[in-house]
N, C-alpha and C. Protein backbone atom coordinates (compact mmCIF):
# COMPACT_ATOMS: atom_id res chain seq x y z
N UNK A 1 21.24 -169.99 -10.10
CA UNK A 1 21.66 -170.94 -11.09
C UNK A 1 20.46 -171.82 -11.45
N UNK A 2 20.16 -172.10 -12.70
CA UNK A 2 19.30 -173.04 -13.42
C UNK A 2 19.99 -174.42 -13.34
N UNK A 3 18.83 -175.50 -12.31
CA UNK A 3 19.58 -176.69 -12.88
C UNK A 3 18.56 -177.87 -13.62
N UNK A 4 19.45 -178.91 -14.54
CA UNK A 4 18.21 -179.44 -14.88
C UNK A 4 17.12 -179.83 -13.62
N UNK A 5 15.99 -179.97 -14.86
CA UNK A 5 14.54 -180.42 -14.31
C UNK A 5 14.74 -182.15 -13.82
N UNK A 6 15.54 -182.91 -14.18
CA UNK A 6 15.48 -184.22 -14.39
C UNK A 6 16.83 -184.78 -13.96
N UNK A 7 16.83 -186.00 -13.85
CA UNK A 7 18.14 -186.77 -12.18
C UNK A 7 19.28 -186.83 -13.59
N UNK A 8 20.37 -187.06 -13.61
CA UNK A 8 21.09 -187.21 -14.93
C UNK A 8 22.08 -188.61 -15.08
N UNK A 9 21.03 -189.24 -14.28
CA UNK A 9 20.79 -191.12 -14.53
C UNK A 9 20.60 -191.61 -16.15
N UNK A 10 21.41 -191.95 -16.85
CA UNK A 10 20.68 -192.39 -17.73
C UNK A 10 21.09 -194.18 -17.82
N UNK A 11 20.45 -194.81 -18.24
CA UNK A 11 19.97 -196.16 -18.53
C UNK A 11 20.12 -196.66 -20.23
N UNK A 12 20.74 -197.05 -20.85
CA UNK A 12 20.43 -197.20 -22.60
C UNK A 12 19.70 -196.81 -22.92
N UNK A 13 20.30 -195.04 -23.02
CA UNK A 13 19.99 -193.83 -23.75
C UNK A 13 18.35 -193.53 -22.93
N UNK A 14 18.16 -194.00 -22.34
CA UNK A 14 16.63 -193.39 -21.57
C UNK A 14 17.13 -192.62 -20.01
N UNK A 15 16.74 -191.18 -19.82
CA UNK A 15 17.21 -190.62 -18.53
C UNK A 15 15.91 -190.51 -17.72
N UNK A 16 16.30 -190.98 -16.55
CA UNK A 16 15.68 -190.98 -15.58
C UNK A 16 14.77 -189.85 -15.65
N UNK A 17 13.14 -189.64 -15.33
CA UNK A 17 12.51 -188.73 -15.36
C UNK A 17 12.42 -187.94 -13.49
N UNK A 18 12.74 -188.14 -12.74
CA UNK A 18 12.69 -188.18 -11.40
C UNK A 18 13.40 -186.69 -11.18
N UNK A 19 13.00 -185.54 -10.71
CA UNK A 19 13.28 -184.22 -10.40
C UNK A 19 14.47 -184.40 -9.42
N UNK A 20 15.82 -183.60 -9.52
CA UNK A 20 16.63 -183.91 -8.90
C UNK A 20 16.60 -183.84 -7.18
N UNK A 21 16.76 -184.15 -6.45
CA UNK A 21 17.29 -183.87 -4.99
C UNK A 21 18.58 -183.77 -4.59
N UNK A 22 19.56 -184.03 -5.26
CA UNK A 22 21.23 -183.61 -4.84
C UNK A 22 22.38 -183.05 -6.16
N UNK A 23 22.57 -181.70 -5.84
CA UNK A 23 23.86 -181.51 -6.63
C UNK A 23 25.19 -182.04 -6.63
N UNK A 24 25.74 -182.73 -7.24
CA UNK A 24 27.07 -183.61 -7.51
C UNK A 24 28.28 -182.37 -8.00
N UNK A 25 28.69 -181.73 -7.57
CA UNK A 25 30.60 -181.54 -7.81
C UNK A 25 31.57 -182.04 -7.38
N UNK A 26 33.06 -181.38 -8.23
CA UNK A 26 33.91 -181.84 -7.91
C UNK A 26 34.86 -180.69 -7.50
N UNK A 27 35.83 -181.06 -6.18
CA UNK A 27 36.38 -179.66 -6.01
C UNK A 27 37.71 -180.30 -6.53
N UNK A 28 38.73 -179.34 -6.89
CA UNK A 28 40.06 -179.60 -7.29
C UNK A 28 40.40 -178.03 -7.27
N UNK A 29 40.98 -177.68 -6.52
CA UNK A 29 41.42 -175.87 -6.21
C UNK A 29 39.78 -174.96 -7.15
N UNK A 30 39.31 -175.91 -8.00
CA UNK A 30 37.59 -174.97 -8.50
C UNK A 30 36.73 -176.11 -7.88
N UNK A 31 35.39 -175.77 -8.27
CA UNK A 31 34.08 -176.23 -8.15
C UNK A 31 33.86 -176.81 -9.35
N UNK A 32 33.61 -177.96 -9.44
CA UNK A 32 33.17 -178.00 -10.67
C UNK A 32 31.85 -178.87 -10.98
N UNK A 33 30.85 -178.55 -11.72
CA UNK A 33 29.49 -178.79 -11.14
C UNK A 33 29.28 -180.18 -12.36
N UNK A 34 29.22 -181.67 -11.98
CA UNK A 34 29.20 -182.48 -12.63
C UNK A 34 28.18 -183.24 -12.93
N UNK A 35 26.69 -183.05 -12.38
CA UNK A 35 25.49 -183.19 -12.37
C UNK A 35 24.36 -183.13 -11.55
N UNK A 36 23.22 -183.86 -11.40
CA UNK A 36 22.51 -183.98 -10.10
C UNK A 36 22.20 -185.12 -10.10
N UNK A 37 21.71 -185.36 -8.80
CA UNK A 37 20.57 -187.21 -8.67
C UNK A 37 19.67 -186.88 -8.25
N UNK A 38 18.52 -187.84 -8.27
CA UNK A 38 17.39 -188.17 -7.94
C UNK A 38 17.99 -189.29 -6.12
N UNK A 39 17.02 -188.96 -5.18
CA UNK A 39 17.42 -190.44 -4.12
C UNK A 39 17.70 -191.71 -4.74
N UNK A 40 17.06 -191.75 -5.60
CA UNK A 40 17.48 -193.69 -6.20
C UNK A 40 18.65 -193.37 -6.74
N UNK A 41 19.07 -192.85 -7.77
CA UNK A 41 20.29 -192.76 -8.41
C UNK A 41 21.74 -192.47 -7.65
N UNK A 42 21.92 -191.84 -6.57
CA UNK A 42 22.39 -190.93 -6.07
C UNK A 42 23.77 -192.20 -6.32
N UNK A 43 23.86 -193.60 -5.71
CA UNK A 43 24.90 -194.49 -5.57
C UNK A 43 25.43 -194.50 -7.11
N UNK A 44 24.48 -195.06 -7.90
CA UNK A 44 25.31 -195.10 -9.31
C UNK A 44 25.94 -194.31 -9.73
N UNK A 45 25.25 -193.06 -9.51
CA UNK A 45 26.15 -192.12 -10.46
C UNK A 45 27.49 -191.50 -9.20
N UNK A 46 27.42 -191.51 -8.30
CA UNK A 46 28.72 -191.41 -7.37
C UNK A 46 29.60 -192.35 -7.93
N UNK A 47 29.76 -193.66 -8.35
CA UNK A 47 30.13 -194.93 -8.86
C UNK A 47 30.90 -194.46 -10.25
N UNK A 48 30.10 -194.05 -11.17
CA UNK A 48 30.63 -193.53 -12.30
C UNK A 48 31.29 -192.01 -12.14
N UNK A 49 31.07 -191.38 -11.43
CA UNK A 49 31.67 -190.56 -11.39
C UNK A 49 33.33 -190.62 -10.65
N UNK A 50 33.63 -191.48 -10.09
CA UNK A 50 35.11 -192.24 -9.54
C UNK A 50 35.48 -192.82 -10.57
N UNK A 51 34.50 -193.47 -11.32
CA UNK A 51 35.43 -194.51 -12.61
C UNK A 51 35.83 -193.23 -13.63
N UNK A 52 34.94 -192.29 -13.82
CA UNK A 52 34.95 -191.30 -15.22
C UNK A 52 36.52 -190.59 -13.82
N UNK A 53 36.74 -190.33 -13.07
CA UNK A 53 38.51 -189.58 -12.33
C UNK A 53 39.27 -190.93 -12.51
N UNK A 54 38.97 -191.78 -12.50
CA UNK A 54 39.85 -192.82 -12.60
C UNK A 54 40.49 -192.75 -14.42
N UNK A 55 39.95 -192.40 -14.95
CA UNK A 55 40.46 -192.14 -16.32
C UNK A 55 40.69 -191.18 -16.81
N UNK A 56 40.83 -190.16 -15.53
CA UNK A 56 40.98 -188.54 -15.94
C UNK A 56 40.17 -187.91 -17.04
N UNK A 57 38.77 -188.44 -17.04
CA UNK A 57 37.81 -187.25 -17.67
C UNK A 57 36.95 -186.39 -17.15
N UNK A 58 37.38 -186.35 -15.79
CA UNK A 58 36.78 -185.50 -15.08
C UNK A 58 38.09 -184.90 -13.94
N UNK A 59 38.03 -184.21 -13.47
CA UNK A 59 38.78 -183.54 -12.07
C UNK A 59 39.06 -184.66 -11.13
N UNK A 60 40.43 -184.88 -10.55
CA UNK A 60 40.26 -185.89 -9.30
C UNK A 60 40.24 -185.01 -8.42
N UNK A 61 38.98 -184.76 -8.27
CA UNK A 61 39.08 -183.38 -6.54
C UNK A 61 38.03 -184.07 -5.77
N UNK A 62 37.85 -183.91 -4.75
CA UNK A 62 36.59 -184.18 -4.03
C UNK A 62 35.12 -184.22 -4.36
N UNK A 63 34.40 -185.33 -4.23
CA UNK A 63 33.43 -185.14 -4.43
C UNK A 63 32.51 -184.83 -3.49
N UNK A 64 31.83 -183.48 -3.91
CA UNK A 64 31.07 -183.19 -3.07
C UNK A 64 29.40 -183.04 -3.22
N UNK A 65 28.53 -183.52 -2.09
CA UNK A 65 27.14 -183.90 -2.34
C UNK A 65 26.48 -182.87 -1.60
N UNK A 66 25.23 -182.21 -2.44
CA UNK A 66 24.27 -181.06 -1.58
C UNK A 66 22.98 -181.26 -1.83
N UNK A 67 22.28 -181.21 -1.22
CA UNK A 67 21.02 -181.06 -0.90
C UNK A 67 20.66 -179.90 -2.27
N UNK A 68 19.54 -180.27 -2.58
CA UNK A 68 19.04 -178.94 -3.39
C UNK A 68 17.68 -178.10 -2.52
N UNK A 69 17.67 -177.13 -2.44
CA UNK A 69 17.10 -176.68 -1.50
C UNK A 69 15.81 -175.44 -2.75
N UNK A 70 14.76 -175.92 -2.26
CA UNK A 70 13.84 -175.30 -3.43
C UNK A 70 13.55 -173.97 -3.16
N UNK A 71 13.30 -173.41 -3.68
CA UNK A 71 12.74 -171.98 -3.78
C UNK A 71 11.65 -171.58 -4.65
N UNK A 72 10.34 -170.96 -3.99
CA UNK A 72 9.56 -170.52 -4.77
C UNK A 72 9.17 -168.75 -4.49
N UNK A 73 8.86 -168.60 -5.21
CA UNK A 73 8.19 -167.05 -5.00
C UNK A 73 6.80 -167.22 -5.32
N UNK A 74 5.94 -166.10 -4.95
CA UNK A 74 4.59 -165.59 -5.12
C UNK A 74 4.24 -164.62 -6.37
N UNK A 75 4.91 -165.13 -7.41
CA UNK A 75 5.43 -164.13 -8.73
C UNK A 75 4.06 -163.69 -9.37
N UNK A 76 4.10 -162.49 -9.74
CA UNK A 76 3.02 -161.48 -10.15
C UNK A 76 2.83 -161.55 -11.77
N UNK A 77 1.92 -161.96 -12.31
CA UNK A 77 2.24 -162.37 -14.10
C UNK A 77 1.60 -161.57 -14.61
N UNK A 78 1.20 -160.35 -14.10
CA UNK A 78 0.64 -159.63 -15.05
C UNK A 78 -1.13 -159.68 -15.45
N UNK A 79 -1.44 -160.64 -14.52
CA UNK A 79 -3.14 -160.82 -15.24
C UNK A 79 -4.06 -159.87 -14.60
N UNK A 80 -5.22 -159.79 -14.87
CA UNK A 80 -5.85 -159.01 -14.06
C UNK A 80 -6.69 -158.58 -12.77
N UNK A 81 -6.24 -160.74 -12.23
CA UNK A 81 -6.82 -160.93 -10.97
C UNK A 81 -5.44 -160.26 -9.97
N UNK A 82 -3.91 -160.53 -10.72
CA UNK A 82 -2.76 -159.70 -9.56
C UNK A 82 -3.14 -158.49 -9.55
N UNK A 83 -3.37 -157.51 -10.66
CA UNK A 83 -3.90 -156.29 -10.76
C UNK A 83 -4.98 -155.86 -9.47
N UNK A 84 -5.84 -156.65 -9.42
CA UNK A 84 -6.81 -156.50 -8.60
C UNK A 84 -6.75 -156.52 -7.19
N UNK A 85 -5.73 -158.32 -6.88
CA UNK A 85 -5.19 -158.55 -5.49
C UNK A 85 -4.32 -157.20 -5.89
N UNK A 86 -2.99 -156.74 -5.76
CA UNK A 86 -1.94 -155.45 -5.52
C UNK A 86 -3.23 -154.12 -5.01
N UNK A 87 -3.85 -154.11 -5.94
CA UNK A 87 -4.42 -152.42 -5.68
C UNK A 87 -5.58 -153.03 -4.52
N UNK A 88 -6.13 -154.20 -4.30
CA UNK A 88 -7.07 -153.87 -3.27
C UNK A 88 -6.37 -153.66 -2.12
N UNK A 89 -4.54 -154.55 -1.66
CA UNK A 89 -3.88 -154.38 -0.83
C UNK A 89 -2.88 -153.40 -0.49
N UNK A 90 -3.11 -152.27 -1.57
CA UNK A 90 -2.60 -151.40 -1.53
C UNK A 90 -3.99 -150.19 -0.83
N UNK A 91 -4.72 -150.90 -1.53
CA UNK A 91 -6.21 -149.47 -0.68
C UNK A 91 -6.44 -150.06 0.28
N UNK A 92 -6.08 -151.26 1.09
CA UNK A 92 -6.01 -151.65 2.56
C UNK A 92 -5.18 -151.01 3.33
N UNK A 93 -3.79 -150.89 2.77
CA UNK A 93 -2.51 -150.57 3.62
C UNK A 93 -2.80 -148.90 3.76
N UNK A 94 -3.69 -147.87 3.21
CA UNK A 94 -3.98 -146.73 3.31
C UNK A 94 -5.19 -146.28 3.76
């Protein structure tokens, strides 16, 4: 899953630039995926997110908080220095 790049704090119309650290859903018999935070944000928007079930525009299910857990790979782009690393470590491995 793709999530935003950025916390989904916003301030009068300006959103927080801060890369997320926690996924925000809500369970109600589904999942339902209602944004992310940044560490600073994480209280406010828990806050609004009880007031936005308190008026039923969102799910009253549980809210639940996760860690985002990063992932990178060693991805191969095609240039001609991977070209070079692959086949020299391929005429190593033989």
């Amino acid at each position: 899953m793709t999530l935003p790049t950025k916390c989904s704090f916003f301030n009068q119309d300006t959103q927080c630039d801060i890369p997320p650290t926690y996924i925000l859903s809500v369970i109600e018999k589904e999942e339902y995926l209602i944004g992310v935070s940044c560490l600073e944000h994480l209280e406010p928007i828990k806050y609004k997110i009880k007031k936005l079930q308190q008026t039923k525009s969102i799910p009253n299910g549980r809210l639940k908080i996760e860690n985002i857990k990063m992932v990178s790979t060693n991805c191969i782009k095609g240039s001609p220095e991977d070209y070079l690393d692959v086949y020299s470590k391929r005429l190593s491995e033989n």
